[in-house]
PDB file of N, CA and C in Angstrom:
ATOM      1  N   UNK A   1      -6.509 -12.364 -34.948  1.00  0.00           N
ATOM      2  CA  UNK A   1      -6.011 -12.232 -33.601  1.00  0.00           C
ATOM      3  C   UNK A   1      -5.831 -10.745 -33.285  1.00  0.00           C
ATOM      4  N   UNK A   2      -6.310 -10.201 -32.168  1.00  0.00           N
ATOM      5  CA  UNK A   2      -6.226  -9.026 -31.849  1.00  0.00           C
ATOM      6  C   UNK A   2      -4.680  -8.632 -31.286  1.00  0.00           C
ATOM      7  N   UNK A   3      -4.525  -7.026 -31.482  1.00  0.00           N
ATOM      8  CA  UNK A   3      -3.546  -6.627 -31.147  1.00  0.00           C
ATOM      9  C   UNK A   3      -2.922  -6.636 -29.492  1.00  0.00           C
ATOM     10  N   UNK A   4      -2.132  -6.857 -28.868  1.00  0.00           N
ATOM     11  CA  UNK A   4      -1.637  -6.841 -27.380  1.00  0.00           C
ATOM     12  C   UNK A   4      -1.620  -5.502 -27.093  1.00  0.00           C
ATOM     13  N   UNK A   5      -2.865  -5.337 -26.020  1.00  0.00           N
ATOM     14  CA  UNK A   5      -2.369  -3.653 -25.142  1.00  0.00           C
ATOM     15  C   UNK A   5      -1.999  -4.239 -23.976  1.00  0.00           C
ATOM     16  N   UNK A   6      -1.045  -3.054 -23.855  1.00  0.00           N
ATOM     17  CA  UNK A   6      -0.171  -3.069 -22.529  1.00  0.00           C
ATOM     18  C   UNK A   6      -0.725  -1.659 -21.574  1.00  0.00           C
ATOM     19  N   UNK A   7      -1.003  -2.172 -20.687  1.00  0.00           N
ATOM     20  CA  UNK A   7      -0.802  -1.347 -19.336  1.00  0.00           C
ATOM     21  C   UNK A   7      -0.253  -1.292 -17.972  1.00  0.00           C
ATOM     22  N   UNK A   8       0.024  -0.028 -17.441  1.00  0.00           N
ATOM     23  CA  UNK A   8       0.783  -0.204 -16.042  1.00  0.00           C
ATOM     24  C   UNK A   8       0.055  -0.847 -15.470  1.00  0.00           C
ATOM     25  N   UNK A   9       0.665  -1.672 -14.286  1.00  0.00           N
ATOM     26  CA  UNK A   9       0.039  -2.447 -13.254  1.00  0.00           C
ATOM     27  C   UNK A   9      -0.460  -1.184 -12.184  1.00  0.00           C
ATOM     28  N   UNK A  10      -1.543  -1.010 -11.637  1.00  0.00           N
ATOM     29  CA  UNK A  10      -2.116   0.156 -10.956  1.00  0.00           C
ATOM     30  C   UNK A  10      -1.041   0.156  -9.413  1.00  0.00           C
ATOM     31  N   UNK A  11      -0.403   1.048  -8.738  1.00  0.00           N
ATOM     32  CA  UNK A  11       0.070   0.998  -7.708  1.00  0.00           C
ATOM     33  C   UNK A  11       1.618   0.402  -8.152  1.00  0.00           C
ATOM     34  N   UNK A  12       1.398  -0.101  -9.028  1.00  0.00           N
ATOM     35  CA  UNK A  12       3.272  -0.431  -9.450  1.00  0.00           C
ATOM     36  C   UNK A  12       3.560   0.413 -11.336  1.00  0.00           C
ATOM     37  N   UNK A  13       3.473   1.305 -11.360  1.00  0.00           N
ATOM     38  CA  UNK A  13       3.130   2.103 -12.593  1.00  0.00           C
ATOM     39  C   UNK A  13       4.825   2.344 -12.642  1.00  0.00           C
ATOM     40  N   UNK A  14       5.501   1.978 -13.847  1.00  0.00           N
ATOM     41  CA  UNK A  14       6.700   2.220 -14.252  1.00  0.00           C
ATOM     42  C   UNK A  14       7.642   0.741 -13.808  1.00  0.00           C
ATOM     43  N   UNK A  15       7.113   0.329 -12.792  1.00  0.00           N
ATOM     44  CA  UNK A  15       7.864  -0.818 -12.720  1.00  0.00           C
ATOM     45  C   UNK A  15       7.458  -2.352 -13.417  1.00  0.00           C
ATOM     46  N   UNK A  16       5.801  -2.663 -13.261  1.00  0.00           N
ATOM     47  CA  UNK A  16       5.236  -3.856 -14.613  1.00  0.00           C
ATOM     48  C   UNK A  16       4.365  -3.226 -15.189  1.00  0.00           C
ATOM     49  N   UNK A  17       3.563  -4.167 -16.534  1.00  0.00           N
ATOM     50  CA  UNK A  17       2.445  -3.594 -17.322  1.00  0.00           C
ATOM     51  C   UNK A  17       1.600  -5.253 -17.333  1.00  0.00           C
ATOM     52  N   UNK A  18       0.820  -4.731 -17.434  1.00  0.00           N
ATOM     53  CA  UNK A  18      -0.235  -5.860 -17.808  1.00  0.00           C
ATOM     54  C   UNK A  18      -1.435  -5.834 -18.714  1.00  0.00           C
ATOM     55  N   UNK A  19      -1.488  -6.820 -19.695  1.00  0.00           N
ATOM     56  CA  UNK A  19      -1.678  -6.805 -21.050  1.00  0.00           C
ATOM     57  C   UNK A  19      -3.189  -7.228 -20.904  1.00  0.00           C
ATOM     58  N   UNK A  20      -4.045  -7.096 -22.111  1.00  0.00           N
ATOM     59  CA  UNK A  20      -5.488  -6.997 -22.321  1.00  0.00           C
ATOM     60  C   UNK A  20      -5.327  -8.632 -22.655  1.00  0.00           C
ATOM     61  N   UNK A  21      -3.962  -9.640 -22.591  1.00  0.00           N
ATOM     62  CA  UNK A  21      -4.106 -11.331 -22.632  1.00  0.00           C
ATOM     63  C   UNK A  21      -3.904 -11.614 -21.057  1.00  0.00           C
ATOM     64  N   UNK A  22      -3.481 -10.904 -20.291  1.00  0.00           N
ATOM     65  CA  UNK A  22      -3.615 -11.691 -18.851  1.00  0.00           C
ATOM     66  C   UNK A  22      -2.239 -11.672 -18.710  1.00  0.00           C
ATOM     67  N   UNK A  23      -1.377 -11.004 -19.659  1.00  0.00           N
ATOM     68  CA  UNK A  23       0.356 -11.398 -19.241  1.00  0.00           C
ATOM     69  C   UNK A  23       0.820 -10.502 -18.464  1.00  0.00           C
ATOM     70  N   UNK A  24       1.905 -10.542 -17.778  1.00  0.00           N
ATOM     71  CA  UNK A  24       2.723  -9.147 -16.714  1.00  0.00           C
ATOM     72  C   UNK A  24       4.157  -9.519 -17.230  1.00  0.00           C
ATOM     73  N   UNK A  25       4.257  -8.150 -17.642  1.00  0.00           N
ATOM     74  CA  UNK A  25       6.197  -8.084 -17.663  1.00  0.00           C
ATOM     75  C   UNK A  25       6.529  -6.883 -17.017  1.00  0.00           C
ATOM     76  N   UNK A  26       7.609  -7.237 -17.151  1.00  0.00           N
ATOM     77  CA  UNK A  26       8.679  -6.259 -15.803  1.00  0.00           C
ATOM     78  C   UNK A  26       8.763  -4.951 -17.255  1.00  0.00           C
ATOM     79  N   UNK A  27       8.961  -3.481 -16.573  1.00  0.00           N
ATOM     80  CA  UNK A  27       9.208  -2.540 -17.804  1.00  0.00           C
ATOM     81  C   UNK A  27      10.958  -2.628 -17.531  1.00  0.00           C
ATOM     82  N   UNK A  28      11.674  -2.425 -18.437  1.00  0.00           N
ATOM     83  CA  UNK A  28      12.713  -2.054 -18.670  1.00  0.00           C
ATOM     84  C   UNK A  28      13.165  -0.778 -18.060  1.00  0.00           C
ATOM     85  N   UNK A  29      14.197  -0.572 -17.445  1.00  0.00           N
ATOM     86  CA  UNK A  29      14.037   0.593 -16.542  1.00  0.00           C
ATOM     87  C   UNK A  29      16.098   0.317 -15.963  1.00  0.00           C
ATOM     88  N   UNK A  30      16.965   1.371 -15.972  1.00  0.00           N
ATOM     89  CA  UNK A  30      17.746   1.316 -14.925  1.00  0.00           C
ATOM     90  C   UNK A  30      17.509   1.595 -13.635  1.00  0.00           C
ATOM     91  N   UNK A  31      18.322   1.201 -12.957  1.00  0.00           N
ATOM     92  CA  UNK A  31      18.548   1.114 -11.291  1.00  0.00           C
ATOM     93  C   UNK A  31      19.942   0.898 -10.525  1.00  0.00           C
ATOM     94  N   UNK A  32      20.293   1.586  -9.484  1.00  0.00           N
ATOM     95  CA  UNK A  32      21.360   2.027  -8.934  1.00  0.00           C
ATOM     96  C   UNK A  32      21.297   0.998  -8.268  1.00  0.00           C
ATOM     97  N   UNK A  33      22.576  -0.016  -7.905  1.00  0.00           N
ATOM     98  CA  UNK A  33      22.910  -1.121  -7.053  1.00  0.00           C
ATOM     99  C   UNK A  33      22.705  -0.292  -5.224  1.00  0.00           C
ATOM    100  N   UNK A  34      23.147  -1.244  -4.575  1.00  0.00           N
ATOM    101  CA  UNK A  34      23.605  -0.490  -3.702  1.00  0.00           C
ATOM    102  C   UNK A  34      25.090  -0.456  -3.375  1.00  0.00           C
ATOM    103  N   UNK A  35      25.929  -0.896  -4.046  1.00  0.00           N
ATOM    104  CA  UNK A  35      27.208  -0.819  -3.712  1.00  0.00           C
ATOM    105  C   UNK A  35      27.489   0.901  -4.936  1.00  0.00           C
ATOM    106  N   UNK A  36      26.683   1.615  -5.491  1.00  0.00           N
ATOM    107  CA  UNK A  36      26.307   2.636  -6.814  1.00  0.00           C
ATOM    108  C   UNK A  36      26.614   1.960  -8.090  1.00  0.00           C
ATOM    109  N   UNK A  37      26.710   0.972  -8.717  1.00  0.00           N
ATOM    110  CA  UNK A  37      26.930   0.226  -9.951  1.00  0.00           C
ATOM    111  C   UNK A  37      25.587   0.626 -10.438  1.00  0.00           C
ATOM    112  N   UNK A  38      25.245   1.326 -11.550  1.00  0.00           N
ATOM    113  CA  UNK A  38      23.683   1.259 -12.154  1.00  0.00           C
ATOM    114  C   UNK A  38      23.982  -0.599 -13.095  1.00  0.00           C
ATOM    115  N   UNK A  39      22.545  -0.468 -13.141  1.00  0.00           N
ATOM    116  CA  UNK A  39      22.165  -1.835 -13.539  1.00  0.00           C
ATOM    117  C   UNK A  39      20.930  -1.768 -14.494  1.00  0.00           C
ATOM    118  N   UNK A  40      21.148  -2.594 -15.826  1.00  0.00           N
ATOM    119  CA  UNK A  40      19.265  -2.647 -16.314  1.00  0.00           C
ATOM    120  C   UNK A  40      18.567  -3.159 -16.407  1.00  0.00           C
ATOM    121  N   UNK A  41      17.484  -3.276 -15.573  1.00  0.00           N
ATOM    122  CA  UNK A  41      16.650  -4.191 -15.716  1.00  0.00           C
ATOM    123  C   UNK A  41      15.786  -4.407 -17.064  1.00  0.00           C
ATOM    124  N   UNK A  42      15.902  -6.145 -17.275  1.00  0.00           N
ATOM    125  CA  UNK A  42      15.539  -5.740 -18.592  1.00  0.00           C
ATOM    126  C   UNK A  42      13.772  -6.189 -19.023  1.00  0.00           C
ATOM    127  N   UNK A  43      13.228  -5.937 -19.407  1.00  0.00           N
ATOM    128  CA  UNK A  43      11.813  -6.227 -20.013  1.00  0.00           C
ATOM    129  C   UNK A  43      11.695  -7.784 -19.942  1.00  0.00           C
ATOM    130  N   UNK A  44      10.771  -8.094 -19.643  1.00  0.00           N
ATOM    131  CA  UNK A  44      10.791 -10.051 -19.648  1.00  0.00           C
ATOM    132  C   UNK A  44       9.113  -9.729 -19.239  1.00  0.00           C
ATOM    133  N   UNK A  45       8.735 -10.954 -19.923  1.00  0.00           N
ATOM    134  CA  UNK A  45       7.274 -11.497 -18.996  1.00  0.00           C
ATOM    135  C   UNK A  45       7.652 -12.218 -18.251  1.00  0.00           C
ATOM    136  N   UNK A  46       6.291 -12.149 -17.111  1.00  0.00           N
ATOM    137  CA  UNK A  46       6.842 -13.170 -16.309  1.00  0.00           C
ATOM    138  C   UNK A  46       6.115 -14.521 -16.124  1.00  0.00           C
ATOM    139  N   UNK A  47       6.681 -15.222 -14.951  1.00  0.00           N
ATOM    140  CA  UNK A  47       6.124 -16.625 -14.756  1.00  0.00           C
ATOM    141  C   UNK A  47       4.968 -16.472 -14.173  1.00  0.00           C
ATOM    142  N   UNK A  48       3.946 -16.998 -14.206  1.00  0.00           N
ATOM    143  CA  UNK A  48       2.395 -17.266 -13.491  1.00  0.00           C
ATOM    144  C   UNK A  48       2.938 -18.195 -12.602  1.00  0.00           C
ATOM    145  N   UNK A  49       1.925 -18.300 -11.517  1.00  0.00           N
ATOM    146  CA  UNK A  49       1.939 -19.546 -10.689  1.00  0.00           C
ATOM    147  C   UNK A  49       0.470 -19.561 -10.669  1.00  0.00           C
ATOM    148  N   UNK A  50      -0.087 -21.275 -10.283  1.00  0.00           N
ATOM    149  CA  UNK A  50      -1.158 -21.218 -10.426  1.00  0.00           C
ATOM    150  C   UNK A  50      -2.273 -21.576  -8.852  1.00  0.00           C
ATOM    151  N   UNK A  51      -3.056 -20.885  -9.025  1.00  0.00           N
ATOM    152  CA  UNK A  51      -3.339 -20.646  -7.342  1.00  0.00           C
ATOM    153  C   UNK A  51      -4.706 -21.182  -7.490  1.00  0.00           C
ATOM    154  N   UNK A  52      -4.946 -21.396  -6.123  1.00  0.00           N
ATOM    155  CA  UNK A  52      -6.501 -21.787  -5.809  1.00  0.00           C
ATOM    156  C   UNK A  52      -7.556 -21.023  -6.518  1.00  0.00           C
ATOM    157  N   UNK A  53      -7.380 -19.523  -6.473  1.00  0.00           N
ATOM    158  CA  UNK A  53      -8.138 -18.547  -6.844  1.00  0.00           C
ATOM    159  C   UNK A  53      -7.868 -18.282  -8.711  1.00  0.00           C
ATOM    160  N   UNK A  54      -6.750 -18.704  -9.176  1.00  0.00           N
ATOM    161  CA  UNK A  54      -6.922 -18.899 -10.663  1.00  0.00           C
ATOM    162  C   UNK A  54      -4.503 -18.291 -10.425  1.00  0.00           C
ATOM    163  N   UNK A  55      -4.572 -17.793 -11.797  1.00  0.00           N
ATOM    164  CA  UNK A  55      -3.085 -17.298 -12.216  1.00  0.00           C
ATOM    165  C   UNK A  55      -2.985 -16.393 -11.078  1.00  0.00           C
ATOM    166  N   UNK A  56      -1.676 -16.358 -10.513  1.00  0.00           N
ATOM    167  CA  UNK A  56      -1.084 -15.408  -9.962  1.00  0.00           C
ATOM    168  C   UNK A  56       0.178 -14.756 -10.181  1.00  0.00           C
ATOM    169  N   UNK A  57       1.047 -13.247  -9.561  1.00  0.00           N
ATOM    170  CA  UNK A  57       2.320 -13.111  -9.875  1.00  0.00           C
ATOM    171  C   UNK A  57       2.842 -12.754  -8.427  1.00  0.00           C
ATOM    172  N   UNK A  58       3.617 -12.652  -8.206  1.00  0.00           N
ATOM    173  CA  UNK A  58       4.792 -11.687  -7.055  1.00  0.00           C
ATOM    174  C   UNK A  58       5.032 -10.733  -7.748  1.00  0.00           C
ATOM    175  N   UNK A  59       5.027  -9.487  -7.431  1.00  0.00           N
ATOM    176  CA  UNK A  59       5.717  -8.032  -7.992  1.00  0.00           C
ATOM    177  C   UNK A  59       6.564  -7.396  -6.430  1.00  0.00           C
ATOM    178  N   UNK A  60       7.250  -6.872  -6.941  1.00  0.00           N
ATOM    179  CA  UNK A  60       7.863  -6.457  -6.300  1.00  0.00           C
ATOM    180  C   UNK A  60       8.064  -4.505  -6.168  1.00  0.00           C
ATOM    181  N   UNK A  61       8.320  -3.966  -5.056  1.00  0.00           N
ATOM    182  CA  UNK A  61       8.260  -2.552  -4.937  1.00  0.00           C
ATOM    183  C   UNK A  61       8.714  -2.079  -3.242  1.00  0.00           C
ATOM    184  N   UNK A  62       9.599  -1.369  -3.706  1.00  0.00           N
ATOM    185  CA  UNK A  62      10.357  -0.826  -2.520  1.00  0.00           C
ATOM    186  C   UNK A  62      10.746  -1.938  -1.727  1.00  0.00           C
ATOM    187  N   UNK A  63      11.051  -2.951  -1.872  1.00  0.00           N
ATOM    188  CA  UNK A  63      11.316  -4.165  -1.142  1.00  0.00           C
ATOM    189  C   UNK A  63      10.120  -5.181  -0.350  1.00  0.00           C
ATOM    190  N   UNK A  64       9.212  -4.645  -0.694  1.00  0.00           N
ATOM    191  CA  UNK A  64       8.033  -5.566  -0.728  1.00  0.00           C
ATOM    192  C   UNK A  64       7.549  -6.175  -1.440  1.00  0.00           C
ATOM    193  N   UNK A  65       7.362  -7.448  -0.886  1.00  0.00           N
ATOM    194  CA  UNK A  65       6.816  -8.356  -2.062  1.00  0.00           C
ATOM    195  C   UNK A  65       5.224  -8.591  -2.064  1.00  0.00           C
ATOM    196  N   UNK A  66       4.274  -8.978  -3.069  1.00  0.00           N
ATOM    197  CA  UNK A  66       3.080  -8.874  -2.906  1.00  0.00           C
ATOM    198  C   UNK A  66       2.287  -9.655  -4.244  1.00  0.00           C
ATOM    199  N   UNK A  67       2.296 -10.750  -3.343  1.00  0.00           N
ATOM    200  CA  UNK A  67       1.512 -12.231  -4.689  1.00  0.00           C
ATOM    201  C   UNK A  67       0.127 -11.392  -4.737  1.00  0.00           C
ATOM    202  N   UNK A  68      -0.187 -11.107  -6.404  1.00  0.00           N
ATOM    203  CA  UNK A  68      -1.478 -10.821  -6.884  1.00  0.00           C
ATOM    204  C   UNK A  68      -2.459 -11.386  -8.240  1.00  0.00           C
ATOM    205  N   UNK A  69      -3.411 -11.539  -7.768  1.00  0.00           N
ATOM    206  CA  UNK A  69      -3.986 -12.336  -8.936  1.00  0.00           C
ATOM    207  C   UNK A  69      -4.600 -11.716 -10.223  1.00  0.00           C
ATOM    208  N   UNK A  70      -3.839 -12.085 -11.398  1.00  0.00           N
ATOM    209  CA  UNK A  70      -3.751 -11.487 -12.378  1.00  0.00           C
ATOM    210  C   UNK A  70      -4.608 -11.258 -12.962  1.00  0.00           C
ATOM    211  N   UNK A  71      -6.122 -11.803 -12.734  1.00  0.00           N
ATOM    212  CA  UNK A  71      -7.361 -11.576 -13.296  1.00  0.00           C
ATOM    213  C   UNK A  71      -7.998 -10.096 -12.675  1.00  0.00           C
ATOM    214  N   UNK A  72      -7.542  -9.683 -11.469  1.00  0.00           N
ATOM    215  CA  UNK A  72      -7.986  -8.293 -10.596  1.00  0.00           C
ATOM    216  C   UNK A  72      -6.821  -7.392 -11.137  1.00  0.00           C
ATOM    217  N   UNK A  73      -5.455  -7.750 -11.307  1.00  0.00           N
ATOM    218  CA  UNK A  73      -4.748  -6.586 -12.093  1.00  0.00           C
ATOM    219  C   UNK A  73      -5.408  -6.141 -13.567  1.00  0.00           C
ATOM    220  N   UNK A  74      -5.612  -7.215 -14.621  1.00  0.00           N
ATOM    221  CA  UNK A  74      -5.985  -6.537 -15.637  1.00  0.00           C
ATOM    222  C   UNK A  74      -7.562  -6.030 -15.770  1.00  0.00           C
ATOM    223  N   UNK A  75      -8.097  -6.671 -14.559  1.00  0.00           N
ATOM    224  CA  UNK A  75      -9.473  -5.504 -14.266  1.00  0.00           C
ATOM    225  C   UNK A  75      -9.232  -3.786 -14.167  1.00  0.00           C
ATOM    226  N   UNK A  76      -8.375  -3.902 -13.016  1.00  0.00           N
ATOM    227  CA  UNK A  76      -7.901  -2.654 -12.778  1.00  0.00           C
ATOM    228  C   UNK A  76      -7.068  -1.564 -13.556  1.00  0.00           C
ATOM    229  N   UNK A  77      -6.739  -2.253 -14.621  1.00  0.00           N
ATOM    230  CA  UNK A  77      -5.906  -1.826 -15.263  1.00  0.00           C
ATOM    231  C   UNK A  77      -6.640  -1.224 -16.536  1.00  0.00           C
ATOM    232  N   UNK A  78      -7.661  -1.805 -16.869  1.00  0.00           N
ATOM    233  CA  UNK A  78      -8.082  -2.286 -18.183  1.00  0.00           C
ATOM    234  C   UNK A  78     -10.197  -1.553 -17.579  1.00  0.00           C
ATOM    235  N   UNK A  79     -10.331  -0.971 -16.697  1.00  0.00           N
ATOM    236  CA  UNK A  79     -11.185  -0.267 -15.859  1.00  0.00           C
ATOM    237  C   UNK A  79     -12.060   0.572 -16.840  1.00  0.00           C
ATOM    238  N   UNK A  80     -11.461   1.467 -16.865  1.00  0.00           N
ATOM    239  CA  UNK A  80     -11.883   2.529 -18.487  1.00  0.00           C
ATOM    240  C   UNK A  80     -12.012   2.162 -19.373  1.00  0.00           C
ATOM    241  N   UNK A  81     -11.487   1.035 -20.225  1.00  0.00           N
ATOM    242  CA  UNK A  81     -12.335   0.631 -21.062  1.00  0.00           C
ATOM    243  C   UNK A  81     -13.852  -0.267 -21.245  1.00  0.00           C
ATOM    244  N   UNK A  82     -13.987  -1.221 -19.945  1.00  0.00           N
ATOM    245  CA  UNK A  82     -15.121  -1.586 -19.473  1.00  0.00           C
ATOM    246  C   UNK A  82     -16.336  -0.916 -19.612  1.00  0.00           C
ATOM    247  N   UNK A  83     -16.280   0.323 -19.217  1.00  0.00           N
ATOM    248  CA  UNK A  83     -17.041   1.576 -19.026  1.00  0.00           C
ATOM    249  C   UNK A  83     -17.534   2.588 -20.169  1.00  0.00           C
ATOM    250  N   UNK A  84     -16.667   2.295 -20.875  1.00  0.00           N
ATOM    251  CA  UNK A  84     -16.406   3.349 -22.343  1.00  0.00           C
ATOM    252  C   UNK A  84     -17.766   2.421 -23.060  1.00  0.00           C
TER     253      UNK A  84
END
């Protein structure tokens, strides 16, 4: 069984990674509430949902949300090595 690489999700870089198996987890990272309480978010994979078009996720960034299908993230992600 091969080893798990992880990479940033392209356009959400520091906030998920997505792996050379098709998985997305959240990176571990603090963050300031808004009442100022810091908080940590902690590392988790996440849930798939399963869509017409194949696996999908919701990520989240700056308060936007944005369902993407996980077979075009780890393209994008995973780009340079295709090529190599």
């Amino acid at each position: 069984m091969s080893t798990e690489i992880w990479r940033d999700v392209p356009g959400f870089e520091g906030l998920y990674e997505v792996s050379n198996r098709r998985r997305i987890r959240t990176v571990e990272r603090l963050i300031t509430r808004s009442n100022g309480m810091p908080q940590t978010i902690r590392a988790r994979i996440r849930r798939l949902r399963q869509r017409r078009g194949g696996p999908s996720v919701t990520l989240v960034r700056n308060g936007e949300r944005r369902s993407l299908f996980v077979h075009k993230l780890a393209r994008a992600a995973f780009a340079d090595e295709a090529t190599a």
